[in-house]
Protein backbone atom coordinates (compact mmCIF):
# COMPACT_ATOMS: atom_id res chain seq x y z
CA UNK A 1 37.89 19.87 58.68
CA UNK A 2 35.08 18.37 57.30
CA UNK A 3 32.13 20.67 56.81
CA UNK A 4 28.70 18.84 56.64
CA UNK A 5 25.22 20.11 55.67
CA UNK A 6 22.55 18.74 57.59
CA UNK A 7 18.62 18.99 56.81
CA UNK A 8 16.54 17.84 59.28
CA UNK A 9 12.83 18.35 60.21
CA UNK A 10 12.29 17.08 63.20
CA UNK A 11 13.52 19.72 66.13
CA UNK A 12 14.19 16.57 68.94
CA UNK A 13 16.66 14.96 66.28
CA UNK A 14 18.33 17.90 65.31
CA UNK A 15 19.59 18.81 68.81
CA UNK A 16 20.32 14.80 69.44
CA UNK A 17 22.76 15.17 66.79
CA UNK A 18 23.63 18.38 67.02
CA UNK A 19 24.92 17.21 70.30
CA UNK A 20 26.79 14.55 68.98
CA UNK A 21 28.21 16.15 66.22
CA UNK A 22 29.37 19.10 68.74
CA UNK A 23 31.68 15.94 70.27
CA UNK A 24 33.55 14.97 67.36
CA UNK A 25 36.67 16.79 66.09
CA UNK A 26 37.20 18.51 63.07
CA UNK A 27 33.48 18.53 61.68
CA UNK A 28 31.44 21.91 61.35
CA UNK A 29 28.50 21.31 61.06
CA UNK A 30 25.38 23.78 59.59
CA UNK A 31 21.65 22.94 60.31
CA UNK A 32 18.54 23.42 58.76
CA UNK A 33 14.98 22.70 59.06
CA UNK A 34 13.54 21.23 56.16
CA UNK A 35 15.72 19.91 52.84
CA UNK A 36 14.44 23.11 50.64
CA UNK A 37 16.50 25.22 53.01
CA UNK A 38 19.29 22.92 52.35
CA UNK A 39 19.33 23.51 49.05
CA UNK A 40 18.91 27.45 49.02
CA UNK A 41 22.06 27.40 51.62
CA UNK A 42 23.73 25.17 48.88
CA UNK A 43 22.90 27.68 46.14
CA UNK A 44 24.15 30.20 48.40
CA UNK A 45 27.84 28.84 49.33
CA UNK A 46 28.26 25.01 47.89
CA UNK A 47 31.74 25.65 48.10
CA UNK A 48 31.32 25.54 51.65
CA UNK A 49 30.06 21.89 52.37
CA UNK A 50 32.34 18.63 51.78
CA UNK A 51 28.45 16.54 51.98
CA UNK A 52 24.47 16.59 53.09
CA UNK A 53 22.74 14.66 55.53
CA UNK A 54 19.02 14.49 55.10
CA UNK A 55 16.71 13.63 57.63
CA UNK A 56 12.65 12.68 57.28
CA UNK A 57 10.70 11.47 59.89
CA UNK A 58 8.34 9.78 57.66
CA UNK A 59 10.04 7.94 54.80
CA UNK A 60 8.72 8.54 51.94
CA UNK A 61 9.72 9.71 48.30
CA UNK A 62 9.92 13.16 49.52
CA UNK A 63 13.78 12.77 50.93
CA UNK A 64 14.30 11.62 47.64
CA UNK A 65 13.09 13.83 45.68
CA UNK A 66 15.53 16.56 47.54
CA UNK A 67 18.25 14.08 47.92
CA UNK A 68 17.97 14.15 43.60
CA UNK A 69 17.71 17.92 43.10
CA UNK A 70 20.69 17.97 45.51
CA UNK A 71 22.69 15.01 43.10
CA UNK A 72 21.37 16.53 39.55
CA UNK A 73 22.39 20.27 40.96
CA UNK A 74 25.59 20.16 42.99
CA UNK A 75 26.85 16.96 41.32
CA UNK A 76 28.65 14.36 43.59
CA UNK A 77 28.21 16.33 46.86
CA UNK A 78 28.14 12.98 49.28
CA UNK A 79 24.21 12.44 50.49
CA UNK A 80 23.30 10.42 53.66
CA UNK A 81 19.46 10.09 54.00
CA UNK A 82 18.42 9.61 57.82
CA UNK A 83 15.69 7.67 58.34
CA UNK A 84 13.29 6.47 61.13
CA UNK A 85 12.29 3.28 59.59
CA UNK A 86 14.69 1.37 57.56
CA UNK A 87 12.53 1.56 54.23
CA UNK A 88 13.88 -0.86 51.76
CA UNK A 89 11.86 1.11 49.09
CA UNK A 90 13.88 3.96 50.02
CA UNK A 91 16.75 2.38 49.35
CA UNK A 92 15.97 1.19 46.24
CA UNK A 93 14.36 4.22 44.72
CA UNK A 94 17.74 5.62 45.54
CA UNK A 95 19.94 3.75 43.87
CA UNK A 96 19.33 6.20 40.32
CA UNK A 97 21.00 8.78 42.54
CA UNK A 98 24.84 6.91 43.01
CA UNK A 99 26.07 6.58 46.28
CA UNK A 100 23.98 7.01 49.27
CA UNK A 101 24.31 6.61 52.64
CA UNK A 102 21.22 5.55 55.09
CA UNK A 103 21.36 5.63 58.83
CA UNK A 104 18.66 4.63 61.18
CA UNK A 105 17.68 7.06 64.05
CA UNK A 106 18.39 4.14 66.77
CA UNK A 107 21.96 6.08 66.50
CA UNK A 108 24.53 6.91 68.48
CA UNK A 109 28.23 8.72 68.73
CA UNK A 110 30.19 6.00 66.94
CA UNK A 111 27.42 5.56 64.59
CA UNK A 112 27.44 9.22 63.45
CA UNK A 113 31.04 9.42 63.95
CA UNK A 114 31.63 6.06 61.15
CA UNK A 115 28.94 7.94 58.80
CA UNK A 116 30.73 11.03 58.91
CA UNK A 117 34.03 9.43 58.21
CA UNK A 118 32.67 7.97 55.20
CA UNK A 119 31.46 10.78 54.01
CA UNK A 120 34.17 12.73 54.45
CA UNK A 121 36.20 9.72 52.55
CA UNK A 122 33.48 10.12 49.30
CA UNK A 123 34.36 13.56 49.22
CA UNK A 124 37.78 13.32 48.65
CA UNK A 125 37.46 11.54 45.81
């Protein structure tokens, strides 16, 4: 079972893909609101999570920022960084961090479903 952090601030996406998530097979899945609270529920049990998802509405360096704390903290832990727009800025101020994986919110089952997969793949490395 793959067991999959995600942080995400806006309450309309969360249930979208907590709803999707809910349909796929062998993934638990924990929620939070905001990436801070993804990292104190890291600190708390990092055992517990095989990889993050991070989700801004507004891309800017901010995902970033908690998408490094996350990498220079918890080490590999697999990061995907959700974002509205695709931001090729993003994307490139990411590339210090290692592997990351970017999904658009235009999303749907097979979409999450492939991302999780991969992510679940990076973490058994």
């Amino acid at each position: 079972m793959s067991k999959v952090l995600f942080a995400i601030e806006d309450l309309y996406i969360r249930d979208a893909i907590k709803g999707i998530v809910g349909r796929i097979p062998g993934v638990y899945a924990v929620f939070e609101d905001s990436g801070i609270e993804a990292i104190k529920t890291l600190l708390d049990d990092v055992d517990n999570f095989d990889s993050v998802v991070l989700y801004s509405e507004k891309v800017e360096m901010g995902v970033i920022d908690i998408a490094r704390l996350i990498r220079n903290r918890f080490g590999k832990l697999p990061i995907a960084i959700m974002a509205s727009h695709d931001d090729i800025h993003t994307k490139i101020n990411s590339t210090s961090l290692g592997r990351i994986y970017f999904i658009g919110t235009n999303f749907d089952d097979k979409d999450m479903r492939n991302l999780l997969e991969s992510l679940e793949k990076e973490s058994m490395k």
